[in-house]
PDB file of N, CA and C in Angstrom:
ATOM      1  N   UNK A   1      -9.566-112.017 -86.760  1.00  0.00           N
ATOM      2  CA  UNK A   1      -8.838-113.184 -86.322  1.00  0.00           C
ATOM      3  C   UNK A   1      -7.893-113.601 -87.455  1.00  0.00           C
ATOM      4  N   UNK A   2      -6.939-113.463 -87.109  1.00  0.00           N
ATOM      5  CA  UNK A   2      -5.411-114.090 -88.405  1.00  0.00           C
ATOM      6  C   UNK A   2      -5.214-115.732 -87.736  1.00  0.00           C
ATOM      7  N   UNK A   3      -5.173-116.615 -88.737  1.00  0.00           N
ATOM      8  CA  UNK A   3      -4.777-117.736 -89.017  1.00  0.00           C
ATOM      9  C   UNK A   3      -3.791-117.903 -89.788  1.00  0.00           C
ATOM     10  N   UNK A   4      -2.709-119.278 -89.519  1.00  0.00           N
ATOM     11  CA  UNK A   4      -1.864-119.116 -90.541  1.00  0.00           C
ATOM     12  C   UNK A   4      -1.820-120.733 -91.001  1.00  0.00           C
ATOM     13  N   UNK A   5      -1.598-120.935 -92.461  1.00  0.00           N
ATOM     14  CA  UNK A   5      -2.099-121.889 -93.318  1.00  0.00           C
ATOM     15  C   UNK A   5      -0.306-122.745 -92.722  1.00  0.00           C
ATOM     16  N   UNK A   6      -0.565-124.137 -92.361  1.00  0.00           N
ATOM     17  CA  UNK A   6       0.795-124.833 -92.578  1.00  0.00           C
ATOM     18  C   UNK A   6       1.288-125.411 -93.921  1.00  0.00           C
ATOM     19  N   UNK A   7       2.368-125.553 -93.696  1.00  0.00           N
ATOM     20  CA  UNK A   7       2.947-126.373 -94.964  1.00  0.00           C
ATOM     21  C   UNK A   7       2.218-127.592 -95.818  1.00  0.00           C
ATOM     22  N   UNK A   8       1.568-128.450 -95.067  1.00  0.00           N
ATOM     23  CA  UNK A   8       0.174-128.761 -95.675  1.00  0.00           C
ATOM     24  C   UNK A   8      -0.635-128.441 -96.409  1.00  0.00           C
ATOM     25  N   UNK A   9      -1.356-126.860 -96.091  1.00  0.00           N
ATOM     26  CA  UNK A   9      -1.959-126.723 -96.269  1.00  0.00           C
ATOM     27  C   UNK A   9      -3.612-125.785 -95.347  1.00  0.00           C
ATOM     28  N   UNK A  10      -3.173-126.421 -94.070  1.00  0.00           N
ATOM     29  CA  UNK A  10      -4.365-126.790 -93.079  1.00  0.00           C
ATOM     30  C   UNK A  10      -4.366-125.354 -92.574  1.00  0.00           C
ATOM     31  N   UNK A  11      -5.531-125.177 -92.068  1.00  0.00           N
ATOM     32  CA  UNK A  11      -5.972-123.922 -90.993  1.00  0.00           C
ATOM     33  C   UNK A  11      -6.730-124.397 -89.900  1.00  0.00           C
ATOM     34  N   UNK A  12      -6.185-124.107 -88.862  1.00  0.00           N
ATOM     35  CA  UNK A  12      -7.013-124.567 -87.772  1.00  0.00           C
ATOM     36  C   UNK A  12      -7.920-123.785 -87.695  1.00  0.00           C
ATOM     37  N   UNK A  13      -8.729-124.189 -87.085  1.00  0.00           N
ATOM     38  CA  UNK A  13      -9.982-123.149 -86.722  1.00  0.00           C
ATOM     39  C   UNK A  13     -10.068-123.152 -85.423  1.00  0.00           C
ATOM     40  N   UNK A  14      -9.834-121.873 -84.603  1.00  0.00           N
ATOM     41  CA  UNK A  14      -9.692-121.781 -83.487  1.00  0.00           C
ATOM     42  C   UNK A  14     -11.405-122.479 -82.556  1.00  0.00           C
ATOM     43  N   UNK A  15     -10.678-123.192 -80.998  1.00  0.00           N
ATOM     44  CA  UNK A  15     -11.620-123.772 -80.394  1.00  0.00           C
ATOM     45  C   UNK A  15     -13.111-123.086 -80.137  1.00  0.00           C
ATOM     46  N   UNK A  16     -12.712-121.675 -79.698  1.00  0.00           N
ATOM     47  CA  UNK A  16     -14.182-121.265 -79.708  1.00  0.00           C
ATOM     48  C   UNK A  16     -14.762-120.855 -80.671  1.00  0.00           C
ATOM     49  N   UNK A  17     -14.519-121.021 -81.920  1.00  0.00           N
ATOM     50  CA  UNK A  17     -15.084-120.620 -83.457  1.00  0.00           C
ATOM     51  C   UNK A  17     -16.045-122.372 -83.311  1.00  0.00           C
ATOM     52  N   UNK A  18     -14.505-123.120 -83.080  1.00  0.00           N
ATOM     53  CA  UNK A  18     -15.738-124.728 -83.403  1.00  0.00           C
ATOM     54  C   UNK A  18     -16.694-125.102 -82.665  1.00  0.00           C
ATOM     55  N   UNK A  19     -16.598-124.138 -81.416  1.00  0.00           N
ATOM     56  CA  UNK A  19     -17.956-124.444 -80.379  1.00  0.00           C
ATOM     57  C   UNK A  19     -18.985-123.412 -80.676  1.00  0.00           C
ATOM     58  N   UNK A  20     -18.598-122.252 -80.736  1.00  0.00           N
ATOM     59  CA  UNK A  20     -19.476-121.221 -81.376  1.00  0.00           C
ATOM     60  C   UNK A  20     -20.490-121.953 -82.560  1.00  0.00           C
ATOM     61  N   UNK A  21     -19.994-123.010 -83.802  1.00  0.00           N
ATOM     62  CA  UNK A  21     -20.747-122.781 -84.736  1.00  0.00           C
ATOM     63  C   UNK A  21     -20.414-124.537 -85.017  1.00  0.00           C
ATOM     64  N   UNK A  22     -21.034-125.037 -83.342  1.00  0.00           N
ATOM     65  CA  UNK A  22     -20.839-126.596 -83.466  1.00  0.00           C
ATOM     66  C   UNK A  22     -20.072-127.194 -84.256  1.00  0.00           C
ATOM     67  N   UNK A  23     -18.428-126.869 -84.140  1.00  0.00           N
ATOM     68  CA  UNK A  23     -17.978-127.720 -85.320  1.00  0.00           C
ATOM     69  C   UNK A  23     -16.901-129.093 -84.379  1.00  0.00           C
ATOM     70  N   UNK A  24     -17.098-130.404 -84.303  1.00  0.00           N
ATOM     71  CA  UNK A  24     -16.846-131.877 -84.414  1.00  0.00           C
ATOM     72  C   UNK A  24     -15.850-131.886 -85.281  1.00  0.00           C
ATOM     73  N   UNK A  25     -14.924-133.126 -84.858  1.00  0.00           N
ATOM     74  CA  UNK A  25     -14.199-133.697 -85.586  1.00  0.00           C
ATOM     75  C   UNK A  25     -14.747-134.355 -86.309  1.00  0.00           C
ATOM     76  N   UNK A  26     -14.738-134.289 -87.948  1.00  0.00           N
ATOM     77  CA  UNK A  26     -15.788-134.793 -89.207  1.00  0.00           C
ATOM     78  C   UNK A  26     -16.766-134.258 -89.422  1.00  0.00           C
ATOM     79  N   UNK A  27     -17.004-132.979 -89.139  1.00  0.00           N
ATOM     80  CA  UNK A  27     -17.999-131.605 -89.614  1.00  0.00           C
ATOM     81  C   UNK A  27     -17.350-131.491 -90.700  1.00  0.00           C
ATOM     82  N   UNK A  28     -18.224-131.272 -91.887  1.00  0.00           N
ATOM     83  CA  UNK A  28     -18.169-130.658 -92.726  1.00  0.00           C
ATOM     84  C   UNK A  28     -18.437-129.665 -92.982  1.00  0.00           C
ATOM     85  N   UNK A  29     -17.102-128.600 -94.083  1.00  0.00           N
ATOM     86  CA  UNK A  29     -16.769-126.869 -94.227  1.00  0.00           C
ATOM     87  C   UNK A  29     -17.022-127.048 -95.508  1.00  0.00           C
ATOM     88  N   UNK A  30     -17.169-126.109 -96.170  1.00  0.00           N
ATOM     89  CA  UNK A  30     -17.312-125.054 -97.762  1.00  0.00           C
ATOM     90  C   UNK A  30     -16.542-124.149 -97.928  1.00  0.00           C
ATOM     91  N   UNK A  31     -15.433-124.145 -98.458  1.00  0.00           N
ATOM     92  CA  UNK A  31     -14.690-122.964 -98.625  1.00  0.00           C
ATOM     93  C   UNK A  31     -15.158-122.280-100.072  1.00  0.00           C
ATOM     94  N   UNK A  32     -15.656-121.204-100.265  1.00  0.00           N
ATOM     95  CA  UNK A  32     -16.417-120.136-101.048  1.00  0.00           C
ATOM     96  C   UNK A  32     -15.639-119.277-101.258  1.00  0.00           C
ATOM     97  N   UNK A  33     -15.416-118.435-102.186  1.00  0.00           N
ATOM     98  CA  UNK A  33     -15.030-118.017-103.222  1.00  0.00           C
ATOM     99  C   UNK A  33     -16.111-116.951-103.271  1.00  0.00           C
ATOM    100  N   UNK A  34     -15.713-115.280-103.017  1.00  0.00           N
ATOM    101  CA  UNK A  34     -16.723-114.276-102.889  1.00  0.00           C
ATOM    102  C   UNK A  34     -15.785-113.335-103.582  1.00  0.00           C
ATOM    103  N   UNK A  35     -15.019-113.824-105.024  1.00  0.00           N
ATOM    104  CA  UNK A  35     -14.395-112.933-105.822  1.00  0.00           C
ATOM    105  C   UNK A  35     -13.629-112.266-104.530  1.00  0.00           C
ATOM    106  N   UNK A  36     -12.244-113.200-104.421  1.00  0.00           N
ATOM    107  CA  UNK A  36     -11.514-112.626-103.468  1.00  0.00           C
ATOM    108  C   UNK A  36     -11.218-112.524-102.282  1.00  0.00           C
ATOM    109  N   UNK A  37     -12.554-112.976-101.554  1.00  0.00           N
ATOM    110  CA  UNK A  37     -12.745-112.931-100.105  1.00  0.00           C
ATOM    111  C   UNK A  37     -13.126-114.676-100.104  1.00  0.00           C
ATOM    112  N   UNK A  38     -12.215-115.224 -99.205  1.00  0.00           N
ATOM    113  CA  UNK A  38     -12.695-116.693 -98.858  1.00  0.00           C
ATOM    114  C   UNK A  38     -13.275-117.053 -97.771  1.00  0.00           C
ATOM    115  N   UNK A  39     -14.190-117.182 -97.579  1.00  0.00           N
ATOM    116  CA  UNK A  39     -15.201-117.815 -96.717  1.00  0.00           C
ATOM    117  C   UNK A  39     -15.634-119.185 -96.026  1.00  0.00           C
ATOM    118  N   UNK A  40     -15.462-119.614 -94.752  1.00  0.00           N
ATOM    119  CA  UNK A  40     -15.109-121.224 -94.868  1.00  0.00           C
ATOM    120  C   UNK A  40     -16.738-120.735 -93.960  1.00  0.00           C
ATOM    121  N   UNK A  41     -17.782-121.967 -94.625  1.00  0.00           N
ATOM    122  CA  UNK A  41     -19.089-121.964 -94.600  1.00  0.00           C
ATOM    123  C   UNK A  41     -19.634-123.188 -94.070  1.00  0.00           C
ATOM    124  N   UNK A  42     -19.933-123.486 -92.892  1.00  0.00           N
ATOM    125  CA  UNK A  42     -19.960-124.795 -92.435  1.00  0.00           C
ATOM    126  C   UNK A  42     -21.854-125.701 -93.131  1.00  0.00           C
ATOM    127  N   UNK A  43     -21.363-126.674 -93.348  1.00  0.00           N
ATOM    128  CA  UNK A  43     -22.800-127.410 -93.952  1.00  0.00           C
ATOM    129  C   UNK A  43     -23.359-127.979 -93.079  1.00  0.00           C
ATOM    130  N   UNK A  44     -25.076-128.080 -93.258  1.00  0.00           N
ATOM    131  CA  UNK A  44     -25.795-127.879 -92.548  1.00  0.00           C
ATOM    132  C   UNK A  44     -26.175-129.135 -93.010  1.00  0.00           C
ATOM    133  N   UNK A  45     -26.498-130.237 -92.183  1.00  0.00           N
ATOM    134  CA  UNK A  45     -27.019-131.612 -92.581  1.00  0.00           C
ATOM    135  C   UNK A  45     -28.562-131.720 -93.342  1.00  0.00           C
ATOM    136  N   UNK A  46     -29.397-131.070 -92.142  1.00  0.00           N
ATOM    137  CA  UNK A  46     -30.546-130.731 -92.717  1.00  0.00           C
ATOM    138  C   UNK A  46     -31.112-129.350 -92.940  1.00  0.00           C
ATOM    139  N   UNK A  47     -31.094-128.850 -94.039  1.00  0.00           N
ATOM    140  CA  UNK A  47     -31.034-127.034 -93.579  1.00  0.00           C
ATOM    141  C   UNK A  47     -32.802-126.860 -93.781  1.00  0.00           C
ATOM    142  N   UNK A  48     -33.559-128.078 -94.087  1.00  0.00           N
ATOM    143  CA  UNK A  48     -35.072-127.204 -93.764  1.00  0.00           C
ATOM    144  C   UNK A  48     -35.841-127.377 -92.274  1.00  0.00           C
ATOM    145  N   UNK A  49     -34.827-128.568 -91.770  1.00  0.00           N
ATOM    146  CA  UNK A  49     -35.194-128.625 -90.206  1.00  0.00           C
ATOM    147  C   UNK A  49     -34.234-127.452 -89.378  1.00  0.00           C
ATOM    148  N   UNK A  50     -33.342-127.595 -89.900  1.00  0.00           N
ATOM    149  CA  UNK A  50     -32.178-126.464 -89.054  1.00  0.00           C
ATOM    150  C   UNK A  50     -33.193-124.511 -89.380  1.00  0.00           C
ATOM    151  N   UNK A  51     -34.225-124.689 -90.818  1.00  0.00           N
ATOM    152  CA  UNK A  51     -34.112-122.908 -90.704  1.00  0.00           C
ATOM    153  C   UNK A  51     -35.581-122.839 -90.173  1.00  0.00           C
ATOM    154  N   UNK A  52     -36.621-124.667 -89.607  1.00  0.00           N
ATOM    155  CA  UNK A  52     -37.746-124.697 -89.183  1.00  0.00           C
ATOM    156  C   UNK A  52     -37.553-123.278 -87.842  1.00  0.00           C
ATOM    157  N   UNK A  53     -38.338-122.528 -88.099  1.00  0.00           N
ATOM    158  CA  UNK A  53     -38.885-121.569 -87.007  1.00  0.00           C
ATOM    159  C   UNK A  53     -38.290-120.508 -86.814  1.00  0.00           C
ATOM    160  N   UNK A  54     -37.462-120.201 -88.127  1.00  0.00           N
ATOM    161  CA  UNK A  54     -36.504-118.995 -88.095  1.00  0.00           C
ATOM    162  C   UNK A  54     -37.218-117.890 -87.939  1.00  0.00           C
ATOM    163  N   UNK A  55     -38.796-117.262 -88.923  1.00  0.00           N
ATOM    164  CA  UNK A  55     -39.314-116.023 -88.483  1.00  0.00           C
ATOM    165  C   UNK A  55     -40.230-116.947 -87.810  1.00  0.00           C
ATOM    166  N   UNK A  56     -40.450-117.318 -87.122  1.00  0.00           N
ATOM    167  CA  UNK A  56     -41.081-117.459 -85.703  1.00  0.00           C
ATOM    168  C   UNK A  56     -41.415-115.518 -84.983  1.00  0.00           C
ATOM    169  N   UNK A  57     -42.910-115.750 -85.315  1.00  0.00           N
ATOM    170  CA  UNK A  57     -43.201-114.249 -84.556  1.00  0.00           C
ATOM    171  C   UNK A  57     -43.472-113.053 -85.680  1.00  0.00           C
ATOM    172  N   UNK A  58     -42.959-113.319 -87.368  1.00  0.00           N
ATOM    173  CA  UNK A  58     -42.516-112.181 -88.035  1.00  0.00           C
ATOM    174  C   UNK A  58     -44.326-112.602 -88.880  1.00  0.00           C
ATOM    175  N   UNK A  59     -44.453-111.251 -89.755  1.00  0.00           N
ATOM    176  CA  UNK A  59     -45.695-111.581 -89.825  1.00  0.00           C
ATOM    177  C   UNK A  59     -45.372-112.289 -91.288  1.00  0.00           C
ATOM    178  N   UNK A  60     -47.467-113.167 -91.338  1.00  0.00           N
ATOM    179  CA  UNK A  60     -47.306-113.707 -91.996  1.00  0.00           C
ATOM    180  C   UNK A  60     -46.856-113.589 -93.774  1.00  0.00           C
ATOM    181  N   UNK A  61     -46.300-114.692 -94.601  1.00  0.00           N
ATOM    182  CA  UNK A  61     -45.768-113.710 -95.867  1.00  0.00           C
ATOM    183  C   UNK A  61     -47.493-114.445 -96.764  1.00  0.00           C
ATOM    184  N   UNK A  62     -47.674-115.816 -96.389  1.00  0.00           N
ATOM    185  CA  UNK A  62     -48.495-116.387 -96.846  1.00  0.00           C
ATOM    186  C   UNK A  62     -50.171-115.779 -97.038  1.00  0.00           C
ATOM    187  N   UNK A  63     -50.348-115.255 -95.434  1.00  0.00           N
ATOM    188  CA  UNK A  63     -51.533-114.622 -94.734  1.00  0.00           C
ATOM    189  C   UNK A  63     -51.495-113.408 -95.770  1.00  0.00           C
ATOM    190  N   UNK A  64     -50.414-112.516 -96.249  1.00  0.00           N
ATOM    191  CA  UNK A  64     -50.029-111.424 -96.897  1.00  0.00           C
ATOM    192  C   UNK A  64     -50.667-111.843 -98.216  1.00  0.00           C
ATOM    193  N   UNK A  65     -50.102-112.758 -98.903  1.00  0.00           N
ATOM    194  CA  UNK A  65     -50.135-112.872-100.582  1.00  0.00           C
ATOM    195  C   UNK A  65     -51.923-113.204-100.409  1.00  0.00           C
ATOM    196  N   UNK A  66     -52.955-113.904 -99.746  1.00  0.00           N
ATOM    197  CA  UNK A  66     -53.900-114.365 -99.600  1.00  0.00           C
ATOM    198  C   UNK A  66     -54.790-113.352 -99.589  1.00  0.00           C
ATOM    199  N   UNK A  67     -54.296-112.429 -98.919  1.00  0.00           N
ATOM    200  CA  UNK A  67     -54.911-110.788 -98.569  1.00  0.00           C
ATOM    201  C   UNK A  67     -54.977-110.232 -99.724  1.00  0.00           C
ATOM    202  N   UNK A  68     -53.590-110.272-100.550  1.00  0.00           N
ATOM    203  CA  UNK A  68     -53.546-109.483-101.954  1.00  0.00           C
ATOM    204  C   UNK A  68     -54.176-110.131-102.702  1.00  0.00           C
ATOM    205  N   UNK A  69     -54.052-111.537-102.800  1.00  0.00           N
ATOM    206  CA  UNK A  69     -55.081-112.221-104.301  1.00  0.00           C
ATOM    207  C   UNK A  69     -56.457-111.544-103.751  1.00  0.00           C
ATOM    208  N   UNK A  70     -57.230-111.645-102.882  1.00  0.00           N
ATOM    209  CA  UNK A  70     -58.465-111.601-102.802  1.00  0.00           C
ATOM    210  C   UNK A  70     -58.787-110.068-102.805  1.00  0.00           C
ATOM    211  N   UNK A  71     -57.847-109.012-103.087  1.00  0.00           N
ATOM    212  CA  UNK A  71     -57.872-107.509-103.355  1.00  0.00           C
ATOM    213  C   UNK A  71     -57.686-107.385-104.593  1.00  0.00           C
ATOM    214  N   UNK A  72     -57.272-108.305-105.410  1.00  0.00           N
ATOM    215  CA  UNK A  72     -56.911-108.207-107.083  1.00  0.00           C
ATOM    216  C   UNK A  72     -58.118-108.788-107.282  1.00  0.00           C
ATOM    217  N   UNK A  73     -58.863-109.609-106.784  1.00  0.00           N
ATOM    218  CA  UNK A  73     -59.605-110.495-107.634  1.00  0.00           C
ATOM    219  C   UNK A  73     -61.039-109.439-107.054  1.00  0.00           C
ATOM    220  N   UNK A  74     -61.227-108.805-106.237  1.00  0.00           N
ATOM    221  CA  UNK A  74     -61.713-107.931-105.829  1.00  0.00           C
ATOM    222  C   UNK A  74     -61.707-106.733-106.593  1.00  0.00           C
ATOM    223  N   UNK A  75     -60.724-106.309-107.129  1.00  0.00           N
ATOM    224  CA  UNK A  75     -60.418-105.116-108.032  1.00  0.00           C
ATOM    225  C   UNK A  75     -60.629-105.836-109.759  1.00  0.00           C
ATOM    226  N   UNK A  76     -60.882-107.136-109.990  1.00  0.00           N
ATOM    227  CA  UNK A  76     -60.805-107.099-111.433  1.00  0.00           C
ATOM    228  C   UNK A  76     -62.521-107.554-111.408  1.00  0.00           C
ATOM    229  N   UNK A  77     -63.122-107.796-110.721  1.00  0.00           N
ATOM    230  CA  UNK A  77     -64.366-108.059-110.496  1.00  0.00           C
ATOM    231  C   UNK A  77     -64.714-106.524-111.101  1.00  0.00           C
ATOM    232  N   UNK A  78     -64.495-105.682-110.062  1.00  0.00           N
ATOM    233  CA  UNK A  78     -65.192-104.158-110.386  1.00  0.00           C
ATOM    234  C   UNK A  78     -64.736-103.885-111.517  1.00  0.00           C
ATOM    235  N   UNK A  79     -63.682-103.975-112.195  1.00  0.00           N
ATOM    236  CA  UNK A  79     -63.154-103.318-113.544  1.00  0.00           C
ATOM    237  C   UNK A  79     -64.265-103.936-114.434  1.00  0.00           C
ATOM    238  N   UNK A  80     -64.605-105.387-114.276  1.00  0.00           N
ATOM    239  CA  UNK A  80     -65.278-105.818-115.269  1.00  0.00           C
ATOM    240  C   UNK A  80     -66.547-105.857-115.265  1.00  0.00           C
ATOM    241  N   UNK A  81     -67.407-105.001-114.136  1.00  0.00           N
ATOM    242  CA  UNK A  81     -68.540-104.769-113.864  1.00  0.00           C
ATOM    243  C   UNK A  81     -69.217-104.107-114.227  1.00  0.00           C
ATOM    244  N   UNK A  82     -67.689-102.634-114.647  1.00  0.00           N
ATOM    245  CA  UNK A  82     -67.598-101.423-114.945  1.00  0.00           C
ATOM    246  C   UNK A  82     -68.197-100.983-116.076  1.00  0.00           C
TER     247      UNK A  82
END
């Protein structure tokens, strides 16, 4: 998608980009800086309610690390039994 900057300054952002990625008149953007590549990054009011339930379904990472402590602490038991 080509945009072109006015004498201003301004870039519109085409209508179905602002419905695509909810953007309102008085949404706030981030324009980023990726060494070269500019990126307009829309901000997220609340981003730990907005990423609530993102792996929804993926397994657990918590259930994981809980599994491993109790296999280390399992394995340093025997080393020191040894």
């Amino acid at each position: 998608m080509v945009l072109t900057i006015s004498n201003k300054g301004w870039v519109v952002i085409p209508a179905e980009m602002r419905k695509k990625y909810k953007l309102a008149p008085g949404s706030e953007v981030m324009l980023v800086d990726y060494g070269g590549v500019l990126t307009i990054v829309p901000i997220v009011a609340d981003p730990i309610k907005r990423g609530r339930g993102l792996l929804k379904g993926q397994p657990s990472l918590s259930a994981a690390l809980k599994k491993d402590r109790e296999f280390e602490k399992k394995r340093e038991k025997r080393l020191i039994d040894a």
